[in-house]
Protein backbone atom coordinates (compact mmCIF):
# COMPACT_ATOMS: atom_id res chain seq x y z
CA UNK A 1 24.68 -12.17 12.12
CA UNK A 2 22.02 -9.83 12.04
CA UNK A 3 20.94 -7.86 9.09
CA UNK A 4 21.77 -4.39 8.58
CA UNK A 5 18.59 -1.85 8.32
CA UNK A 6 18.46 -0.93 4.88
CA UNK A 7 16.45 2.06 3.23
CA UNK A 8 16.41 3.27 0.09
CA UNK A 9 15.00 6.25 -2.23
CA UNK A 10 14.86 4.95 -5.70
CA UNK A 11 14.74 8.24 -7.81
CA UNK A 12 14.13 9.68 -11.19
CA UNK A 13 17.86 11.27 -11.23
CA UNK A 14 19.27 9.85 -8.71
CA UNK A 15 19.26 7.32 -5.70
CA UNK A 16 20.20 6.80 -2.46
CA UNK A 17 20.66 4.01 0.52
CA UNK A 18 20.63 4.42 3.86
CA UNK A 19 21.19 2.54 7.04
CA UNK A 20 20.94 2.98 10.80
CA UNK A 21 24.27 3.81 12.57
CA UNK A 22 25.14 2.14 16.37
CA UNK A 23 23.39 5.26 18.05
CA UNK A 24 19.90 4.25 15.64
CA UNK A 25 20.52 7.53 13.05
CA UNK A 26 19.99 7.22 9.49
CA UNK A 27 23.16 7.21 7.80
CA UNK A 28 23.82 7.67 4.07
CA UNK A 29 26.15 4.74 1.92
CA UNK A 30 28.69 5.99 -0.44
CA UNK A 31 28.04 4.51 -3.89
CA UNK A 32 31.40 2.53 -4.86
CA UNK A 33 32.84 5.93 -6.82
CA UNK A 34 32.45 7.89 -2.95
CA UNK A 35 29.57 9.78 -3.94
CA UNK A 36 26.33 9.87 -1.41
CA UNK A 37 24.07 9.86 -4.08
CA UNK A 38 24.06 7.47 -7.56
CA UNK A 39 22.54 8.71 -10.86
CA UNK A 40 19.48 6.52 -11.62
CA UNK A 41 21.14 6.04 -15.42
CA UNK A 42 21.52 2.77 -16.98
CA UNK A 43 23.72 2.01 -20.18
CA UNK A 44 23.32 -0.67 -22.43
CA UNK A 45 26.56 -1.49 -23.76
CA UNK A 46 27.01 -4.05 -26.49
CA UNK A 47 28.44 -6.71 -23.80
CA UNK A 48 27.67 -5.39 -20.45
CA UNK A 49 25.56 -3.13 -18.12
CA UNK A 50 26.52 0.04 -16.49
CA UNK A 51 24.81 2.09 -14.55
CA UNK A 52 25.32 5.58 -12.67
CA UNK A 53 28.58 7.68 -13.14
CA UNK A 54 29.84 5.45 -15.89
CA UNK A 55 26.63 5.57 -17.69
CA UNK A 56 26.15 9.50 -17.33
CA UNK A 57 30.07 10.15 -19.17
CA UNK A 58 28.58 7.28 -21.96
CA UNK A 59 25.43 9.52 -22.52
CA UNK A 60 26.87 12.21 -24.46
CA UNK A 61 28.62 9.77 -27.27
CA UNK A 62 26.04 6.78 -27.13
CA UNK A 63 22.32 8.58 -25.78
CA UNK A 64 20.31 5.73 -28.09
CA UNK A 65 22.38 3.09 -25.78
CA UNK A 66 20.88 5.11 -22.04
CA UNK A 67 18.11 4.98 -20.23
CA UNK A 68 17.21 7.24 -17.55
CA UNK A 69 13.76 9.19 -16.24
CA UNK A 70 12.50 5.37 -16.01
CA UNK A 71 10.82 5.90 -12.90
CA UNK A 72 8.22 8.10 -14.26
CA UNK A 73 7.27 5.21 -16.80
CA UNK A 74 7.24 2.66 -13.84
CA UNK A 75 3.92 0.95 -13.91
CA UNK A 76 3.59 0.93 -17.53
CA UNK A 77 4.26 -1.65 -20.04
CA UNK A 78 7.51 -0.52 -21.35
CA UNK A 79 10.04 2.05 -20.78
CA UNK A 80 9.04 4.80 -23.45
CA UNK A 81 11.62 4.32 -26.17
CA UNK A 82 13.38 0.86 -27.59
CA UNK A 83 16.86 0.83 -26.63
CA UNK A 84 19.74 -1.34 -28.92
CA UNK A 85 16.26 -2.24 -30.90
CA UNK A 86 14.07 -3.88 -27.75
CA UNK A 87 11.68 -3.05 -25.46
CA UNK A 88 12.09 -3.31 -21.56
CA UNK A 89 9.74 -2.87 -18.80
CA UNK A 90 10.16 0.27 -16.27
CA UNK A 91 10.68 -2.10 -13.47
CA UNK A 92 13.72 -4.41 -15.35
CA UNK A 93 15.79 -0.71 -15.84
CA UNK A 94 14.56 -0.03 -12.49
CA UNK A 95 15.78 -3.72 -10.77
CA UNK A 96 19.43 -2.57 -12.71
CA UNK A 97 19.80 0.22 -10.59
CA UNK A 98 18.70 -1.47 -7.40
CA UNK A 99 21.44 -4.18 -8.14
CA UNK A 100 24.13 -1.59 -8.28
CA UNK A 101 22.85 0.44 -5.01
CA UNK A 102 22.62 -3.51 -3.51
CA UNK A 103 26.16 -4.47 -4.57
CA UNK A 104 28.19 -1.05 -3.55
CA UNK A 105 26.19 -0.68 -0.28
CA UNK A 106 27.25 -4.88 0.68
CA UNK A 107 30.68 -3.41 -0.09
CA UNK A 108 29.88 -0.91 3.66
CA UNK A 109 27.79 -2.84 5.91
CA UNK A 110 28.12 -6.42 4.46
CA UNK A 111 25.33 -8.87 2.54
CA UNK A 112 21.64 -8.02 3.19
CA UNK A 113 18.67 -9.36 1.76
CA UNK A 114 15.92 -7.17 3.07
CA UNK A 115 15.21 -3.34 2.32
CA UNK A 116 12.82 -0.75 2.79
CA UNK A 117 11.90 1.28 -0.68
CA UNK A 118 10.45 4.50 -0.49
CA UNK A 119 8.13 6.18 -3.48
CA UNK A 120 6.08 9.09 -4.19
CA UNK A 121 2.66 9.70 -1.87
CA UNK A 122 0.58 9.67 -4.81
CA UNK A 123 1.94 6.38 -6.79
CA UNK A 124 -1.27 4.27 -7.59
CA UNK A 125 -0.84 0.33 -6.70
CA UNK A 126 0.42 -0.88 -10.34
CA UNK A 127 3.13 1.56 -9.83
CA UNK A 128 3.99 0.41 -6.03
CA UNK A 129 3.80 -3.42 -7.08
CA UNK A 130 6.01 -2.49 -10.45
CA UNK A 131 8.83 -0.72 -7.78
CA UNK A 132 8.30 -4.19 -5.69
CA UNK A 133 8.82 -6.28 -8.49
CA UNK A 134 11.64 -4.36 -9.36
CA UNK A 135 13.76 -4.92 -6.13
CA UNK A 136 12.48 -8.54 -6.17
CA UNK A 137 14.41 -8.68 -9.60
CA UNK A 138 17.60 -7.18 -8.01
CA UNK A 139 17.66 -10.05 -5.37
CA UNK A 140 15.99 -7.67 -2.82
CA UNK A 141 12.90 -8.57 -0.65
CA UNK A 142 11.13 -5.23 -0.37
CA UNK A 143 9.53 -5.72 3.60
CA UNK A 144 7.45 -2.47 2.54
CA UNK A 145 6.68 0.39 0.53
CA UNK A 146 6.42 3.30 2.37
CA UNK A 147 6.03 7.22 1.42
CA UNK A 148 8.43 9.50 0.78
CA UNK A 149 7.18 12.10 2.87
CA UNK A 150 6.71 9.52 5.79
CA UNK A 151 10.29 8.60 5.26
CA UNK A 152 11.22 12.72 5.43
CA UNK A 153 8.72 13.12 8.26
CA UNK A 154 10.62 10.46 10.25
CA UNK A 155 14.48 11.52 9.33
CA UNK A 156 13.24 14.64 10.34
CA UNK A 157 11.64 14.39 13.79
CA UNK A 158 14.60 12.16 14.74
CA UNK A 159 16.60 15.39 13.91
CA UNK A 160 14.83 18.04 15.35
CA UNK A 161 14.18 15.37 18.66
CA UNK A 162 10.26 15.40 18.78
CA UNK A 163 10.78 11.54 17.79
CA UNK A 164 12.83 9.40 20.01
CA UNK A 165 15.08 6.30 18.57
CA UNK A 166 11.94 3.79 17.82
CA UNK A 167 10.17 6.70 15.79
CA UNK A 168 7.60 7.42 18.30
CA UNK A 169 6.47 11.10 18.81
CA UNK A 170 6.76 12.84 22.11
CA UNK A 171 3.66 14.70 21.53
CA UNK A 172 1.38 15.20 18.63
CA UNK A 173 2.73 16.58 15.38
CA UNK A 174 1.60 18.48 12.70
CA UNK A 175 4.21 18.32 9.70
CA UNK A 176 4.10 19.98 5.96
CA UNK A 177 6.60 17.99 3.49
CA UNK A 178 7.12 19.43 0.28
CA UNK A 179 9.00 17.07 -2.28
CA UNK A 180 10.56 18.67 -5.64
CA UNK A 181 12.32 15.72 -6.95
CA UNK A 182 14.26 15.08 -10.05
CA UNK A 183 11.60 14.17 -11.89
CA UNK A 184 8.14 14.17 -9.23
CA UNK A 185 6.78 16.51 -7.40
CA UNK A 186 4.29 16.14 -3.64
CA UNK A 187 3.19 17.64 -1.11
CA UNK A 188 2.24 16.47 2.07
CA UNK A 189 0.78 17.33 5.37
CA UNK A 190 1.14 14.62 8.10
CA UNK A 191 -0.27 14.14 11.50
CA UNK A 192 2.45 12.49 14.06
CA UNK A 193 1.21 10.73 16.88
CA UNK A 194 2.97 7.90 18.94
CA UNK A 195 3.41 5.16 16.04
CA UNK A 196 1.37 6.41 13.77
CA UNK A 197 2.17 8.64 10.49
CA UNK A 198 -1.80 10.11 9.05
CA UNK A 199 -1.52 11.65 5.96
CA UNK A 200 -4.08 14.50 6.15
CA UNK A 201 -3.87 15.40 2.16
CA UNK A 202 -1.31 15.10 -0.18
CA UNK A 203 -0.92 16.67 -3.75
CA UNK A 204 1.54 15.81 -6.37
CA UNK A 205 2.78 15.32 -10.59
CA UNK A 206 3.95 12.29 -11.67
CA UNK A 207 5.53 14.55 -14.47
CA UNK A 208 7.04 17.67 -12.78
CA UNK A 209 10.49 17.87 -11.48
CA UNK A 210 13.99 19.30 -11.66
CA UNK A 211 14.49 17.99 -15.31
CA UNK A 212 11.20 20.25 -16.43
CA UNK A 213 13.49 22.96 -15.50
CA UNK A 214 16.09 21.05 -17.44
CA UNK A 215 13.88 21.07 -20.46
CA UNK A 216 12.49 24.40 -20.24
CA UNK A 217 16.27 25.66 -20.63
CA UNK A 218 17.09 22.84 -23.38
CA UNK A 219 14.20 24.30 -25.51
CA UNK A 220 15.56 28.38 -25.13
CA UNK A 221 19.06 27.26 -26.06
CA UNK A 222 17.85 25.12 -29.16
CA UNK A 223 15.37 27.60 -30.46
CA UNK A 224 18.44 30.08 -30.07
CA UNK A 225 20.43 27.80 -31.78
CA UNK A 226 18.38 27.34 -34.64
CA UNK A 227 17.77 31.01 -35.05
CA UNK A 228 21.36 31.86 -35.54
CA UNK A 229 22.42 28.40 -37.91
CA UNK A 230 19.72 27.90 -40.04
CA UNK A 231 17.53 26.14 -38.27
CA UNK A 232 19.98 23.37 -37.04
CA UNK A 233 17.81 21.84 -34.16
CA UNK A 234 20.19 20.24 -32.00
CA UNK A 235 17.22 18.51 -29.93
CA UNK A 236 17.13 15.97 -33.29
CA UNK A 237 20.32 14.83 -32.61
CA UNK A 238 20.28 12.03 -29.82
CA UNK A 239 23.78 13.06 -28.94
CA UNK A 240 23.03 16.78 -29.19
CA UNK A 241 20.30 16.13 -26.86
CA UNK A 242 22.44 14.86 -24.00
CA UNK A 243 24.89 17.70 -24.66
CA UNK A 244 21.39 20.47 -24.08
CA UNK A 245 20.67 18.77 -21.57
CA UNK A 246 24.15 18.89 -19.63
CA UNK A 247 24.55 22.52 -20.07
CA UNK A 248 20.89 23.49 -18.81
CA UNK A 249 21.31 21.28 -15.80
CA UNK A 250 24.36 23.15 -15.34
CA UNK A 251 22.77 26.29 -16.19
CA UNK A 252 19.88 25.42 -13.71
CA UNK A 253 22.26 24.89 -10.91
CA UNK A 254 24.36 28.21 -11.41
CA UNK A 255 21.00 30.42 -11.59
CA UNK A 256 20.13 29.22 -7.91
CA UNK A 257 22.90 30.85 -6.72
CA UNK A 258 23.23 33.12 -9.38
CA UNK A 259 21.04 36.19 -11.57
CA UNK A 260 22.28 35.45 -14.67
CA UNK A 261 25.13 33.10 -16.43
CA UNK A 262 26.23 32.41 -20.09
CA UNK A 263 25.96 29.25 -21.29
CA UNK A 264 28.35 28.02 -24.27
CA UNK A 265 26.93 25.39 -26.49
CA UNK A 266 28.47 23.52 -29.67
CA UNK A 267 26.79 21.23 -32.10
CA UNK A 268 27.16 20.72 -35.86
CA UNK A 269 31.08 22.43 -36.11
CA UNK A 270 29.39 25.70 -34.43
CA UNK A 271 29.56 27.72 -31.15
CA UNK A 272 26.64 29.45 -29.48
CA UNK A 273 27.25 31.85 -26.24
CA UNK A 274 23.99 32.74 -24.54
CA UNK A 275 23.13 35.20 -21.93
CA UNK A 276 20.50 33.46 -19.48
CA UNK A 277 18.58 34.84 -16.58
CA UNK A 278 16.17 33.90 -13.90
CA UNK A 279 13.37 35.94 -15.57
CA UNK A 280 13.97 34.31 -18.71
């Protein structure tokens, strides 16, 4: 039996797989909880290993027990904090998720061995080999590497029709792919011709994403918060942390839609509303 096609985006928040439907369209898998995407979260439980949903609700009571973010240590030597006491490589928190995504997606489209792994156009080699060694850990033989914005370009020329079913352009393409991920941020501008995918420049930060936002909005509340309760700095607080950082995701999503919100944060036995706009 052949092989299914199997893509995936392995990302700082959260990841995704992909396969190729009966018509040759990129379809997204449903993680084993029914959601299209999985949280790239991973927690270290005294007996076991958890990782996505189940490891986001264990955040907020056991944050020294999670990792997460690991993808913007992957190529370094260790992830950037010890977790239960030890140190693990990037690429071993990394190969967790990719086990997960591996095991729910079998669940859809049956056993596969192969997949395609997609990363950011500016990762450097150790960082391309470290993602490579991670799906090698998860049982996974990574066929290739490829850009993220060559992955976009090609999703999206399927969609829009200037690429036919074997990814070949109908006529010469000039694409701009702008990438603000959870945690990186490129951008791209590609040449499409027949086969072949140039990258004509690409710009990017390792270390700028969604959860910058994230932080930006963890650092108002807590400086707000230690205003009003003498100087309580929730941020010290491992378990605080996670809570900050829940309400200014939150926060962050409501202000795209929104001008301005209160958030409503507790730590310590007190209560802290806060009025929050755009402009601040």
């Amino acid at each position: 039996m052949k092989e299914p096609a199997i893509g995936i985006d392995l990302g700082t928040t959260f990841s995704v797989v992909a396969t190729l439907d009966a018509d040759g369209k990129p379809q997204t898998i449903r993680t084993a909880e029914g959601d299209l995407t999985c949280p790239s979260v991973v927690l270290f439980d005294e007996n076991s290993i958890a990782v996505g949903q189940e490891a986001v609700k264990a955040a907020t009571v056991e944050a020294e027990n999670v990792a997460d973010f690991a993808k913007r240590d992957i190529g370094n030597s260790a992830y950037h904090r010890l977790i239960r006491g030890e140190s693990y490589p990037p690429e071993v928190i990394q190969s967790l998720i990719l086990e997960k995504l591996k095991r729910d997606a079998e669940m859809q489209v049956g056993p596969f061995t192969k997949a395609v792994i997609t990363v950011p156009a500016f990762f450097n080699e150790p960082r391309r080999q470290a993602t490579a060694d991670a799906g090698e850990l998860a049982g996974i033989d990574v066929i290739d590497i490829i850009n993220e914005p060559t992955a976009a370009a090609l999703v999206y020329g399927i969609q829009q029709g200037f690429l036919n079913k074997t990814g070949e352009a109908n006529q010469s393409e000039r694409i701009l792919v702008y990438d603000l991920g959870g945690g990186t941020f490129d951008v791209t501008l590609m040449e499409v011709s027949g086969h072949q995918f140039n990258t004509l420049g690409t710009a990017g930060d390792v270390y700028l994403g969604g959860t910058d936002w994230d932080r930006r909005i963890v650092d108002l509340i807590a400086e707000k918060f230690q205003q009003k309760f003498r100087g309580i700095d929730p941020r010290q607080d491992p378990k605080g942390m996670k809570r900050l950082h829940r309400e200014a995701e939150d926060a962050k999503r409501a202000l795209s839609v929104r001008g301005s919100i209160t958030i409503t944060f507790e730590h310590a036995g007190e209560g802290l509303r806060l009025p929050i706009s755009r402009e601040d």
